[in-house]
PDB file of N, CA and C in Angstrom:
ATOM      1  N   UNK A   1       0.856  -1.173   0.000  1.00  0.00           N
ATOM      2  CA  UNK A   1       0.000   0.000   0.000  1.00  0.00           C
ATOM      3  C   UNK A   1       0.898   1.231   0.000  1.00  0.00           C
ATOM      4  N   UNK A   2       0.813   2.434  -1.047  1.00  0.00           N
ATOM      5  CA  UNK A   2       0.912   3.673  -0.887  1.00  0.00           C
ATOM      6  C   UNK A   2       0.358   4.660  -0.263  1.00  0.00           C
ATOM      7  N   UNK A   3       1.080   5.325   0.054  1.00  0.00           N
ATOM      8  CA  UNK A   3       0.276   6.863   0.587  1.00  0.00           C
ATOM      9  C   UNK A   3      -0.766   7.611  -0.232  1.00  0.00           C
ATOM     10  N   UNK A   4      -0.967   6.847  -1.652  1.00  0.00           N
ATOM     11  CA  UNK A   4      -2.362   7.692  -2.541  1.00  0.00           C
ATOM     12  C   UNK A   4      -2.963   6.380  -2.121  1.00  0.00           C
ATOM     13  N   UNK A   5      -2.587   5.436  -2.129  1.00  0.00           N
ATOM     14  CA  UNK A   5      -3.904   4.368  -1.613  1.00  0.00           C
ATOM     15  C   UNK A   5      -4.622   4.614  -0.419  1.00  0.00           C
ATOM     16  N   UNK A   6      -3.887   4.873   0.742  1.00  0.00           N
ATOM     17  CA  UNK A   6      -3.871   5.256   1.763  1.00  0.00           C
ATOM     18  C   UNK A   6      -5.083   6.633   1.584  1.00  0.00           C
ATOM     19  N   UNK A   7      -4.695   7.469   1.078  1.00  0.00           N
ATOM     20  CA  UNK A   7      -5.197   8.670   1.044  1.00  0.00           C
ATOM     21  C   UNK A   7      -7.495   8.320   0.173  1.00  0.00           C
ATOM     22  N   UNK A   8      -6.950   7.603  -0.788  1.00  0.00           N
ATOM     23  CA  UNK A   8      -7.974   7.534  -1.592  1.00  0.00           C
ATOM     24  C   UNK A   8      -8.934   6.486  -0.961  1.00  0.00           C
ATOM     25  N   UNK A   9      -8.469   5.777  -0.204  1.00  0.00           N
ATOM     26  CA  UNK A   9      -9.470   4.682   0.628  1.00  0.00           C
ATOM     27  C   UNK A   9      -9.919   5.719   1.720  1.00  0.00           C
ATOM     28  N   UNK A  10      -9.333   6.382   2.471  1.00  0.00           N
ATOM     29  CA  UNK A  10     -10.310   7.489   3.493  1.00  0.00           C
ATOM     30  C   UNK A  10     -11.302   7.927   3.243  1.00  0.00           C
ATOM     31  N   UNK A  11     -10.509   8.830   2.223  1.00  0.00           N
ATOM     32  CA  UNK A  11     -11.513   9.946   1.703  1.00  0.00           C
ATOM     33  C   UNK A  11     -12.902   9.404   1.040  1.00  0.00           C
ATOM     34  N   UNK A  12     -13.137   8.005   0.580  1.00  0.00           N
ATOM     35  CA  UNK A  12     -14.157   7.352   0.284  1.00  0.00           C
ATOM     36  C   UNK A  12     -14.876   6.988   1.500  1.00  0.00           C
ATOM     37  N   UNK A  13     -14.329   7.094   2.788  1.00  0.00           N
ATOM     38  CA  UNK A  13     -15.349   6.697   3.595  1.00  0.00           C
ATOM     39  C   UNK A  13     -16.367   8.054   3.676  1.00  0.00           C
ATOM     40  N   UNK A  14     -17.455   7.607   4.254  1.00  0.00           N
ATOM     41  CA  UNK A  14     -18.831   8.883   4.374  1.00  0.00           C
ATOM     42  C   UNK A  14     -18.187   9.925   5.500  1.00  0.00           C
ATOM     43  N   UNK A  15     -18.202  11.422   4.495  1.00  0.00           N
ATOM     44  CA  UNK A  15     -17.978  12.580   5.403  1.00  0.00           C
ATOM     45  C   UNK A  15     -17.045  12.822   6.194  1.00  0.00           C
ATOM     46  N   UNK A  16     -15.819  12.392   5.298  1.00  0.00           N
ATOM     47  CA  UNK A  16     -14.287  12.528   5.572  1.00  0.00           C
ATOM     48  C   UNK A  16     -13.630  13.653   5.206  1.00  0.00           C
ATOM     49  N   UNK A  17     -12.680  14.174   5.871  1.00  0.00           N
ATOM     50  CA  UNK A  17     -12.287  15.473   5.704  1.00  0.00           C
ATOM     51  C   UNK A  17     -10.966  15.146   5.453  1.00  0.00           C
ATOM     52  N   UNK A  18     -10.268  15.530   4.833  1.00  0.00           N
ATOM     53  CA  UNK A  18      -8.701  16.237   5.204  1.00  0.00           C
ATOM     54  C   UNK A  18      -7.813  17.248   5.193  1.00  0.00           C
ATOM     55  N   UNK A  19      -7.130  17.056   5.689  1.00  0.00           N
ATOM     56  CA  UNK A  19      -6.981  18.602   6.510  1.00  0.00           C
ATOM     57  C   UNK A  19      -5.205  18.198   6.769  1.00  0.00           C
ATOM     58  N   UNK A  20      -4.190  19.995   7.004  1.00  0.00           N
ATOM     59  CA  UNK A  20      -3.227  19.691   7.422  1.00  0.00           C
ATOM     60  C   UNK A  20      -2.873  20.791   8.462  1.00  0.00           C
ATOM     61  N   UNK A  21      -3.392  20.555   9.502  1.00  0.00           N
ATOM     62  CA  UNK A  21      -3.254  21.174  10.711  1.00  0.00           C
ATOM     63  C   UNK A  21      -1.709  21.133  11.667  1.00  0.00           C
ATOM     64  N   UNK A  22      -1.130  19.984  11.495  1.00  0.00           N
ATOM     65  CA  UNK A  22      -0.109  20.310  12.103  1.00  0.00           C
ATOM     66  C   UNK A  22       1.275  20.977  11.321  1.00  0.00           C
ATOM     67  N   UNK A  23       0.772  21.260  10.143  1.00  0.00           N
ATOM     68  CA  UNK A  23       1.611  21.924   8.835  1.00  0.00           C
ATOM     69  C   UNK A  23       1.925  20.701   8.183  1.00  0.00           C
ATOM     70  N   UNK A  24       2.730  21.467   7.326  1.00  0.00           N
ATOM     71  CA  UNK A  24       2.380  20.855   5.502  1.00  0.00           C
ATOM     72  C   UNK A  24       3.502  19.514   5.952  1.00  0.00           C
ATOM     73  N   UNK A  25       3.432  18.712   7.021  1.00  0.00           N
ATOM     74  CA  UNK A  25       4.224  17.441   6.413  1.00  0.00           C
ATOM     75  C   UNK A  25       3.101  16.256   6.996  1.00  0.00           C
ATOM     76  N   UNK A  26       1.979  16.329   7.918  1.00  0.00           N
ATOM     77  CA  UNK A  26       1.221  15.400   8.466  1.00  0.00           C
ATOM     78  C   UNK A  26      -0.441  15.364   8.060  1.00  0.00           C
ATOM     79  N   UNK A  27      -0.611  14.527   6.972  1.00  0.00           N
ATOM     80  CA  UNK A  27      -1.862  14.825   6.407  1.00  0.00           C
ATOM     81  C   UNK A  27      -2.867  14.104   7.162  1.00  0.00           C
ATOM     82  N   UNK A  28      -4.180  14.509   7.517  1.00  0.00           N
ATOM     83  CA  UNK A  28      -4.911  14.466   8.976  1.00  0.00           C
ATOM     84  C   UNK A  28      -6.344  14.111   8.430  1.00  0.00           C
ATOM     85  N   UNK A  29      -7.194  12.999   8.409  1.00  0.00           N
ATOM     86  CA  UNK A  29      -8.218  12.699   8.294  1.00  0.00           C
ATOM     87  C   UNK A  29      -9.679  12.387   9.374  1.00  0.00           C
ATOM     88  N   UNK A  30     -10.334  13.313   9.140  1.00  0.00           N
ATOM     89  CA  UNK A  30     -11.173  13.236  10.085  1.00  0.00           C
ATOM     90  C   UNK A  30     -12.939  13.006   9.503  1.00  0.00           C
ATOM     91  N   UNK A  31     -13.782  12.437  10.725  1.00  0.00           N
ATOM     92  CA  UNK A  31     -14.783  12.399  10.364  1.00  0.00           C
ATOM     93  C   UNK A  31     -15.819  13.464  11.631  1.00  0.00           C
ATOM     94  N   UNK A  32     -16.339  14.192  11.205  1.00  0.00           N
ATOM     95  CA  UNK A  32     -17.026  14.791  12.305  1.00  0.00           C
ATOM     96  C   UNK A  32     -16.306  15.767  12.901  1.00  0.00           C
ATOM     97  N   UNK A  33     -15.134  16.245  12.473  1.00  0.00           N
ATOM     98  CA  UNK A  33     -14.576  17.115  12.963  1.00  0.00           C
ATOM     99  C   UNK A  33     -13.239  16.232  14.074  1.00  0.00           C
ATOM    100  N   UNK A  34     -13.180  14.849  14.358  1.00  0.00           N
ATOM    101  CA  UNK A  34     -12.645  14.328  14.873  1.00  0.00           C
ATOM    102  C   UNK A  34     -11.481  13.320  14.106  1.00  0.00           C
ATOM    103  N   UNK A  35     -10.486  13.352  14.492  1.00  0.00           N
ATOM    104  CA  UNK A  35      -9.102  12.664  13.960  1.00  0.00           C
ATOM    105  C   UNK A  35      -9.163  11.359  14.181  1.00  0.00           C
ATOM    106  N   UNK A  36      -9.026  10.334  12.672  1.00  0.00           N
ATOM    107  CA  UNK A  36      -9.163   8.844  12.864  1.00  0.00           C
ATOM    108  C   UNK A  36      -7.991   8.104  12.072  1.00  0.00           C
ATOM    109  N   UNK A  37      -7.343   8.881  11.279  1.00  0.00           N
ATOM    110  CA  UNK A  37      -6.311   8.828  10.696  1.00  0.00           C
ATOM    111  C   UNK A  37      -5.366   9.504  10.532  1.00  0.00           C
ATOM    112  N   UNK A  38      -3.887   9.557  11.002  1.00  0.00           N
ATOM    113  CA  UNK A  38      -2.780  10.603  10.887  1.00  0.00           C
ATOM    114  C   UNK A  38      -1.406  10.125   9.668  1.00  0.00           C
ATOM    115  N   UNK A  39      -1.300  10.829   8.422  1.00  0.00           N
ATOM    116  CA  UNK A  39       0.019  10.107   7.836  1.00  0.00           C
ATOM    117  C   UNK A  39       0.989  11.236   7.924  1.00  0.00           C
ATOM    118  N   UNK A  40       2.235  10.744   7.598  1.00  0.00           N
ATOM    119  CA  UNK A  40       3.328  11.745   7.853  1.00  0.00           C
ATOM    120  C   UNK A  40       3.351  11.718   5.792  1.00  0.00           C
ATOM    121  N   UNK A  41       3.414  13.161   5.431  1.00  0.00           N
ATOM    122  CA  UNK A  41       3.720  13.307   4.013  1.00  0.00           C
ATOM    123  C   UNK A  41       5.032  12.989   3.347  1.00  0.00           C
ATOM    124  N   UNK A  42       6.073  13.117   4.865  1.00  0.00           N
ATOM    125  CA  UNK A  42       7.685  12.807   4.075  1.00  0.00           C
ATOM    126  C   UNK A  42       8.179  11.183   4.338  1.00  0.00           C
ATOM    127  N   UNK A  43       7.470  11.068   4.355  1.00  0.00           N
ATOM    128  CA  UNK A  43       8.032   9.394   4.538  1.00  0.00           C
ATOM    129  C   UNK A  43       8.201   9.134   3.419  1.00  0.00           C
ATOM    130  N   UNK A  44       9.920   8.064   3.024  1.00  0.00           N
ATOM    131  CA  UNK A  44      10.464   7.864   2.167  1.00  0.00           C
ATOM    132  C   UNK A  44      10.890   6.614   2.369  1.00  0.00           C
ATOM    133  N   UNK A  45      11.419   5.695   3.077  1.00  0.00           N
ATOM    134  CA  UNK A  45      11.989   5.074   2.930  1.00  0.00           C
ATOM    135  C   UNK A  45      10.371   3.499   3.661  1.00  0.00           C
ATOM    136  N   UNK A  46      10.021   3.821   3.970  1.00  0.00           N
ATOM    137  CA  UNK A  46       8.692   3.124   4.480  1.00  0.00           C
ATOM    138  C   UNK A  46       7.483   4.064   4.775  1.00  0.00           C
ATOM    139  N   UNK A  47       6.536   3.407   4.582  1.00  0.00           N
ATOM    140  CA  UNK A  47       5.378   4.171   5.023  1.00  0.00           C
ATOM    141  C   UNK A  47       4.118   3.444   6.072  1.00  0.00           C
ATOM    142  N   UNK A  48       3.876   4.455   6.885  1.00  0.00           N
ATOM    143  CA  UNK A  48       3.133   4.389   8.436  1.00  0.00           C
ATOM    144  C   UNK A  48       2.105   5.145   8.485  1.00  0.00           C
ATOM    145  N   UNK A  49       1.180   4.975   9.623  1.00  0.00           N
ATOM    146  CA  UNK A  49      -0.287   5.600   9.598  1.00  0.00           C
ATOM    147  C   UNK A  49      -0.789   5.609  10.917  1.00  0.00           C
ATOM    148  N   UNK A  50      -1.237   6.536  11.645  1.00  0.00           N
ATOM    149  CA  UNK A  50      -1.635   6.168  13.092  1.00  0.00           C
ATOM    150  C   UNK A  50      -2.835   6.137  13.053  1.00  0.00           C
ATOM    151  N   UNK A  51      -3.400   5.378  13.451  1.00  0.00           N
ATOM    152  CA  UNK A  51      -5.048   4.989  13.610  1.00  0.00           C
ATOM    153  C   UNK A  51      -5.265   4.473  15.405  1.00  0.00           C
ATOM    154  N   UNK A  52      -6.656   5.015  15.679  1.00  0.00           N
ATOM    155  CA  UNK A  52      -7.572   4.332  16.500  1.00  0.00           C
ATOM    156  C   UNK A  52      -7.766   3.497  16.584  1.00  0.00           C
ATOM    157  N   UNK A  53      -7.656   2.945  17.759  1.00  0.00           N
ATOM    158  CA  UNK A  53      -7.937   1.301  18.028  1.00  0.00           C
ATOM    159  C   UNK A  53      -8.419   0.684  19.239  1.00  0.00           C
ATOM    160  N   UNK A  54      -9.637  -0.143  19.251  1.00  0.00           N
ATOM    161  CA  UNK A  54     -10.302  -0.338  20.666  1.00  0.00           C
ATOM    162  C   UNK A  54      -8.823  -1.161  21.504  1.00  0.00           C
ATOM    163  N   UNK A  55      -8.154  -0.862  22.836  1.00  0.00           N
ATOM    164  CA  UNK A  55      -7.532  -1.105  23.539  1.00  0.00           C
ATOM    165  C   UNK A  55      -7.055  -2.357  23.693  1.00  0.00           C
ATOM    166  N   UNK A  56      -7.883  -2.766  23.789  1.00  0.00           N
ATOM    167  CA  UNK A  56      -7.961  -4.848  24.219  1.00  0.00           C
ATOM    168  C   UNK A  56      -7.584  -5.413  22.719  1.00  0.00           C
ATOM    169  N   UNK A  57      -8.051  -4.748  21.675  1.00  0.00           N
ATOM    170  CA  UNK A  57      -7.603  -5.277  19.989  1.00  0.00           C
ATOM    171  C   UNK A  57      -6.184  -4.487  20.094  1.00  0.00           C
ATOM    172  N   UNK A  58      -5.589  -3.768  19.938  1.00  0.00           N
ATOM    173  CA  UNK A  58      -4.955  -3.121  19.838  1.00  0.00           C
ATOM    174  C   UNK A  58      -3.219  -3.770  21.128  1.00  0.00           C
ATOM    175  N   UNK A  59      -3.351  -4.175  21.846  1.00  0.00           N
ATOM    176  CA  UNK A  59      -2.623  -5.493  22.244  1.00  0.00           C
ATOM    177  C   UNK A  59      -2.541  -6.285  21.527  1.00  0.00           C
ATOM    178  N   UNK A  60      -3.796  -6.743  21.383  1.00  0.00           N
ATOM    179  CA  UNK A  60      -3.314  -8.355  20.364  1.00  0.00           C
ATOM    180  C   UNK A  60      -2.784  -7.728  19.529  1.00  0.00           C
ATOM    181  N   UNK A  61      -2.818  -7.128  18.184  1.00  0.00           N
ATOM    182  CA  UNK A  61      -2.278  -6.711  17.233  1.00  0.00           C
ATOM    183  C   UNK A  61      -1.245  -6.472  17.348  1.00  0.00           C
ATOM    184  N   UNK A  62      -0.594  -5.302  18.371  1.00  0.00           N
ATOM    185  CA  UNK A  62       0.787  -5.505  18.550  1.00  0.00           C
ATOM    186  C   UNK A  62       1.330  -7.087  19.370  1.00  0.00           C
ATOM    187  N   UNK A  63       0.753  -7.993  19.602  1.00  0.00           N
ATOM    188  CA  UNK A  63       1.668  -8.875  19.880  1.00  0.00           C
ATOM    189  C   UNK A  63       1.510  -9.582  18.745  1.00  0.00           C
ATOM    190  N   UNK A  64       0.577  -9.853  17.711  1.00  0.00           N
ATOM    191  CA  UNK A  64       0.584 -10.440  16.923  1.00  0.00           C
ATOM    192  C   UNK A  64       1.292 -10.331  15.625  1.00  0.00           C
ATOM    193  N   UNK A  65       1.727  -9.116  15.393  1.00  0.00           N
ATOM    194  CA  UNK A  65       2.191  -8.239  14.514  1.00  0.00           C
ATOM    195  C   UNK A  65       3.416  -7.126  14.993  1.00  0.00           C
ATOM    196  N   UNK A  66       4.249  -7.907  15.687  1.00  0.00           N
ATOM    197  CA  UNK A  66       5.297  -7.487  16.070  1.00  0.00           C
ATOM    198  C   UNK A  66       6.662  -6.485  15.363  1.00  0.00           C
ATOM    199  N   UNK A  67       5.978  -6.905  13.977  1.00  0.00           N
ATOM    200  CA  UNK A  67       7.179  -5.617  13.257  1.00  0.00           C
ATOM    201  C   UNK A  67       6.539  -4.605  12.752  1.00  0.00           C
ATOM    202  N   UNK A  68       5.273  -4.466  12.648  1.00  0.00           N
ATOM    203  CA  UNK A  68       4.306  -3.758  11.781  1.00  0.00           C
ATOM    204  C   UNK A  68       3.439  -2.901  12.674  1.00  0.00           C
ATOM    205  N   UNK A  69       2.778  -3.475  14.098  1.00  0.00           N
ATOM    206  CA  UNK A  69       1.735  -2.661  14.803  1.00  0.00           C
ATOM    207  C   UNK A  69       2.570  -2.102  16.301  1.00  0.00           C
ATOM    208  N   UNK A  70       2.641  -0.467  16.043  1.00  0.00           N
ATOM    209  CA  UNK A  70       3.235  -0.615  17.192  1.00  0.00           C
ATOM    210  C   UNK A  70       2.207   0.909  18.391  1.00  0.00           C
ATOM    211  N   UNK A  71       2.532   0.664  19.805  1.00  0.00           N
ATOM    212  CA  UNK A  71       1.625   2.015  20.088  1.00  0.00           C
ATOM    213  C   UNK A  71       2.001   3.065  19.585  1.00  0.00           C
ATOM    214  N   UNK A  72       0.891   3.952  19.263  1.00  0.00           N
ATOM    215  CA  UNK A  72       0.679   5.379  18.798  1.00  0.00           C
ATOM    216  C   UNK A  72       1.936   6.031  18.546  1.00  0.00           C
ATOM    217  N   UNK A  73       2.694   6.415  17.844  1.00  0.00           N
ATOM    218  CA  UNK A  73       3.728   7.622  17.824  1.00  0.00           C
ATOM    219  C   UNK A  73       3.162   9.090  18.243  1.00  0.00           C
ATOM    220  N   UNK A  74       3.541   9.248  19.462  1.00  0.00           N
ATOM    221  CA  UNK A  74       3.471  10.790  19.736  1.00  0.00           C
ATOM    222  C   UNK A  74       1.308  10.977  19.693  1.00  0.00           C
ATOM    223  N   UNK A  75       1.184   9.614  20.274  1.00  0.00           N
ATOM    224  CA  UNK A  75      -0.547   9.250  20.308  1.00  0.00           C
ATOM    225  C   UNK A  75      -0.831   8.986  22.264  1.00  0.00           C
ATOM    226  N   UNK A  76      -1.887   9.384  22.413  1.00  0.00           N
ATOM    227  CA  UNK A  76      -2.544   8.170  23.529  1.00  0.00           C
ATOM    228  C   UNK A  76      -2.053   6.688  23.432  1.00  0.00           C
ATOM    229  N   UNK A  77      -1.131   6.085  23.851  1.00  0.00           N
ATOM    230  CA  UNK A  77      -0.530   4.576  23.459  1.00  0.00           C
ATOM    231  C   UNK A  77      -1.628   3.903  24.162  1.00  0.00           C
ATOM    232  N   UNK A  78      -2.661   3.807  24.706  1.00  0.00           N
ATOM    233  CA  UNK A  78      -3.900   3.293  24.986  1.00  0.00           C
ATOM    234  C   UNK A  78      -4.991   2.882  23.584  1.00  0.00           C
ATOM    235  N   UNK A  79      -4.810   3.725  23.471  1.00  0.00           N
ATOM    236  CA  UNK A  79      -6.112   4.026  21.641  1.00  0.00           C
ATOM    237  C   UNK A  79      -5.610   4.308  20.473  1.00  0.00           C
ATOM    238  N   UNK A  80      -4.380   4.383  20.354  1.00  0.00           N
ATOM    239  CA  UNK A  80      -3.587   4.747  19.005  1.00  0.00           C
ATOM    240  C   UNK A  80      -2.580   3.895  18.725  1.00  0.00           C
ATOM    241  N   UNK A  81      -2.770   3.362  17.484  1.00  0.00           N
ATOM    242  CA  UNK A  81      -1.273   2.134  16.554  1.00  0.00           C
ATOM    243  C   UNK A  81      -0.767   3.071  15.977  1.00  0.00           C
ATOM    244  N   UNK A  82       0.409   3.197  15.685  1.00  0.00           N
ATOM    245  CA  UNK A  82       1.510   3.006  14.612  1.00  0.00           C
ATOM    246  C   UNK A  82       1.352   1.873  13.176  1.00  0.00           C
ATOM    247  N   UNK A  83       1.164   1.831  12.437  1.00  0.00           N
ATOM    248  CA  UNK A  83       1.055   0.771  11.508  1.00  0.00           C
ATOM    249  C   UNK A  83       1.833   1.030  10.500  1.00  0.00           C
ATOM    250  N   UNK A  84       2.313   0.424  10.075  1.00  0.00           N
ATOM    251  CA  UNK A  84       3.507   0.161   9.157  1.00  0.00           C
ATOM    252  C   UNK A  84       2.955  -0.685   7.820  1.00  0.00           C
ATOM    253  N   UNK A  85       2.942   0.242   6.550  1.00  0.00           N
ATOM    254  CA  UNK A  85       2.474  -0.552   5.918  1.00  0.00           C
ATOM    255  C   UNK A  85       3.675  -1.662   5.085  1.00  0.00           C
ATOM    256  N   UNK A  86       3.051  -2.442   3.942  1.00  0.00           N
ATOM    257  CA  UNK A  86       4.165  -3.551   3.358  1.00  0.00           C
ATOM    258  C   UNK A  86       5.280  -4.209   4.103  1.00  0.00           C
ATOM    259  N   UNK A  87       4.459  -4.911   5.523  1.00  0.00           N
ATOM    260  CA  UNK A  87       5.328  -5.664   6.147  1.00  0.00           C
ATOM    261  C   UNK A  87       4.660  -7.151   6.410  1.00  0.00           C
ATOM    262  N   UNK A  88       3.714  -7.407   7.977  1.00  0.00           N
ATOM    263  CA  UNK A  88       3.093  -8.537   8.257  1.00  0.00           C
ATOM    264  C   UNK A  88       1.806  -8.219   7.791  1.00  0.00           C
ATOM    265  N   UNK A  89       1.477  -7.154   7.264  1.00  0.00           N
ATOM    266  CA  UNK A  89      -0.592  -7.094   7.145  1.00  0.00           C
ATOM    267  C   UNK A  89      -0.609  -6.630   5.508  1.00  0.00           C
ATOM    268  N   UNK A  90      -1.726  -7.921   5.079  1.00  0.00           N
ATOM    269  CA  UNK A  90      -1.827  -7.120   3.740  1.00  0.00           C
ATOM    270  C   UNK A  90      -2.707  -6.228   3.479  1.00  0.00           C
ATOM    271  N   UNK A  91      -2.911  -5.323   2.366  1.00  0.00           N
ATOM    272  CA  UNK A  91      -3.530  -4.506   2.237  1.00  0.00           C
ATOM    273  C   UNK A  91      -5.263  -4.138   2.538  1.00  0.00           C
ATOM    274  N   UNK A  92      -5.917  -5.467   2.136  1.00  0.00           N
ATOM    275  CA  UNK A  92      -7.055  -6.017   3.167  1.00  0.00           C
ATOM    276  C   UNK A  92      -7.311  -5.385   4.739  1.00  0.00           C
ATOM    277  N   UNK A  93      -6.404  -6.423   5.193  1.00  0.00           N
ATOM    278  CA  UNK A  93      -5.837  -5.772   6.665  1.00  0.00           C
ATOM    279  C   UNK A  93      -5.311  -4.529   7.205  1.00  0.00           C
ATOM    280  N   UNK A  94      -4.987  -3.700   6.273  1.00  0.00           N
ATOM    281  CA  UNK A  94      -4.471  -2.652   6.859  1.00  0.00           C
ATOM    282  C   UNK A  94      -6.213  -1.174   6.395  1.00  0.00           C
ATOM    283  N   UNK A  95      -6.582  -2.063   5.092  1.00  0.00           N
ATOM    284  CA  UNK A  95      -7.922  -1.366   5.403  1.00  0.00           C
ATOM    285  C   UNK A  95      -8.897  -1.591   6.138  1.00  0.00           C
ATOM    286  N   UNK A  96      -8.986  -3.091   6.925  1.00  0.00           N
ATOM    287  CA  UNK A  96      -9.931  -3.073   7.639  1.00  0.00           C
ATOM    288  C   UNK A  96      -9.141  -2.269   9.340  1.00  0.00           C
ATOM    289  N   UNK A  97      -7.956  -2.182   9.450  1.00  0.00           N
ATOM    290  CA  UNK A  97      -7.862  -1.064  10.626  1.00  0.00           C
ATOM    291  C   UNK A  97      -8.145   0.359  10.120  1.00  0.00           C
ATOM    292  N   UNK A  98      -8.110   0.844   9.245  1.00  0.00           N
ATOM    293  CA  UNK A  98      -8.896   2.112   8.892  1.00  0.00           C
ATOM    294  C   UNK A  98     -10.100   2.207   9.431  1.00  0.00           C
ATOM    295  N   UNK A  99     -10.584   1.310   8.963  1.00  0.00           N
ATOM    296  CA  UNK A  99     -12.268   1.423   9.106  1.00  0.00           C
ATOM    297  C   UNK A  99     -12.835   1.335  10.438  1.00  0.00           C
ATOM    298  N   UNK A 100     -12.077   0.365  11.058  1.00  0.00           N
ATOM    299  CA  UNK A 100     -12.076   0.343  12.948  1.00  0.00           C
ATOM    300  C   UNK A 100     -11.633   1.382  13.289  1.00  0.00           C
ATOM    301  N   UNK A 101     -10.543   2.123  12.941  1.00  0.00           N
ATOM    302  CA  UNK A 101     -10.458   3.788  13.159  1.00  0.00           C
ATOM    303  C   UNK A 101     -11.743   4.664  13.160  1.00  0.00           C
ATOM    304  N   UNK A 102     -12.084   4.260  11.513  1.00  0.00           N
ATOM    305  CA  UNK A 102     -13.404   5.180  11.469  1.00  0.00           C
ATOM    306  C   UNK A 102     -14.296   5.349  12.322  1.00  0.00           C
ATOM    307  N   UNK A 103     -14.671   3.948  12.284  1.00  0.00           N
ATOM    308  CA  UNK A 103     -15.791   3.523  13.193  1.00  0.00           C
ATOM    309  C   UNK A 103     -15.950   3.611  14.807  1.00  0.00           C
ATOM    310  N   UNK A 104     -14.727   3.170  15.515  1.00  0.00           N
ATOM    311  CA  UNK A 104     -14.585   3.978  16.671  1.00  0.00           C
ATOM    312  C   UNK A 104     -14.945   5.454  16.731  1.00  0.00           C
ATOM    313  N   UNK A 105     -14.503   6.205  15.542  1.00  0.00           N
ATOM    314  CA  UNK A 105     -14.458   7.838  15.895  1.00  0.00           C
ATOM    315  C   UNK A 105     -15.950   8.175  15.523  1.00  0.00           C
ATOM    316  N   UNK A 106     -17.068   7.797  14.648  1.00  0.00           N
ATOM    317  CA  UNK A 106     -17.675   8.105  14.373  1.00  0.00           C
ATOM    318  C   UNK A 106     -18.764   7.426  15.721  1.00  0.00           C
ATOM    319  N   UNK A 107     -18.424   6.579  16.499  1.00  0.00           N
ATOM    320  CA  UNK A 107     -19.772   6.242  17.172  1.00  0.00           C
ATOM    321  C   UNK A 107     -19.214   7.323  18.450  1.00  0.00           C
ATOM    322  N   UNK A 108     -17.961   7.878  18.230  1.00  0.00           N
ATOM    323  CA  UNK A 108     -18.235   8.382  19.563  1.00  0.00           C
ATOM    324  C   UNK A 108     -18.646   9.854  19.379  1.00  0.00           C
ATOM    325  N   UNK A 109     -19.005  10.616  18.090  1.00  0.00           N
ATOM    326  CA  UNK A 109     -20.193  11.585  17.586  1.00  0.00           C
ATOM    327  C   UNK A 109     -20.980  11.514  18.524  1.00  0.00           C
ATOM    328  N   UNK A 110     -21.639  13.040  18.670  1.00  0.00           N
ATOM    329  CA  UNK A 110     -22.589  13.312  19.303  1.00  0.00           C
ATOM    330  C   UNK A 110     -23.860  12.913  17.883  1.00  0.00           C
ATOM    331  N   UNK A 111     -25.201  12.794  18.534  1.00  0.00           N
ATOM    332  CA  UNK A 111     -26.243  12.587  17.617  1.00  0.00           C
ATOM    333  C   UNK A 111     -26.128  14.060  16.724  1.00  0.00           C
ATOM    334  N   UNK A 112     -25.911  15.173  17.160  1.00  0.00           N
ATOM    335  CA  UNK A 112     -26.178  16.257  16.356  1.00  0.00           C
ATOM    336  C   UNK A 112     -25.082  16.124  15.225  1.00  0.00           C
ATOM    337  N   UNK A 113     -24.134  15.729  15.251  1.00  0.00           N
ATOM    338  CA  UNK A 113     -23.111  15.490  14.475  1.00  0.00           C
ATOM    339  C   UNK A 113     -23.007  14.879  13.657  1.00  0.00           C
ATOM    340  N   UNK A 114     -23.692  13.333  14.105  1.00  0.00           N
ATOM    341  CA  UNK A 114     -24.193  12.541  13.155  1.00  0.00           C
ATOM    342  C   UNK A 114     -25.060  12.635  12.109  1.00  0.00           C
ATOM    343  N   UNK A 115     -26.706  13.237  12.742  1.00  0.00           N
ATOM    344  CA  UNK A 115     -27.541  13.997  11.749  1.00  0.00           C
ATOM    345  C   UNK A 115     -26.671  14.769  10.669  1.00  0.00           C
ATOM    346  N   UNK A 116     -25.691  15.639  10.931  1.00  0.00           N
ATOM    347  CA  UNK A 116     -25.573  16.581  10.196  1.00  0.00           C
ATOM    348  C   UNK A 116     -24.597  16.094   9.131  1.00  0.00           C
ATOM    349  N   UNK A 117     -24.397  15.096   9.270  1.00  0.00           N
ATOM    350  CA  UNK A 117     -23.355  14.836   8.231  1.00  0.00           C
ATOM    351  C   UNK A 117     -24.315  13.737   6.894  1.00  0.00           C
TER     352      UNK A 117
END
């Protein structure tokens, strides 16, 4: 997986934003006004993604996936992976942790938020 794959699978989820708030090198995807995906733009030599992750999954994964899932960089290491793409998870896998990103961030929307999107 690339960083336009990366980029173009988000932005297809419903009422995704992106945005570069921490300046022009960390491109920032949100739903609801809330952050569910973080990539770094200069990555060159490998490429990584921090995503949301329910706690108790997010163990297993890093023990299961020991070169690839690691806690949050510069995240809550409780609720946030590190993921490393083109290593132990294939591309499948690395979109279905997107979507558990998503989906965590979007149920924790308020109802008005939800309506409005």
């Amino acid at each position: 997986m690339h960083i336009e794959d990366v980029r173009t699978y988000c932005i297809q989820l419903k009422a995704v934003t992106e945005e570069l708030p921490f300046g022009p090198d960390t491109l920032v995807f949100k739903v609801g006004g809330k952050v569910f995906l973080l990539v770094g733009l200069d990555q060159v030599e490998s490429l990584s993604f921090n995503v949301k992750c329910d706690p108790e999954h997010a163990v297993t994964l890093r023990a299961d996936y020991p070169q690839t899932v690691f806690p949050g960089y510069h995240m809550n290491k409780k609720h946030w992976n590190t993921v490393f793409c083109n290593r132990e998870l294939t591309d499948d896998q690395l979109k279905e942790l997107i979507v558990h990103s998503y989906n965590l961030v979007y149920k924790g929307l308020t109802k008005a938020v939800k309506d409005s999107l």
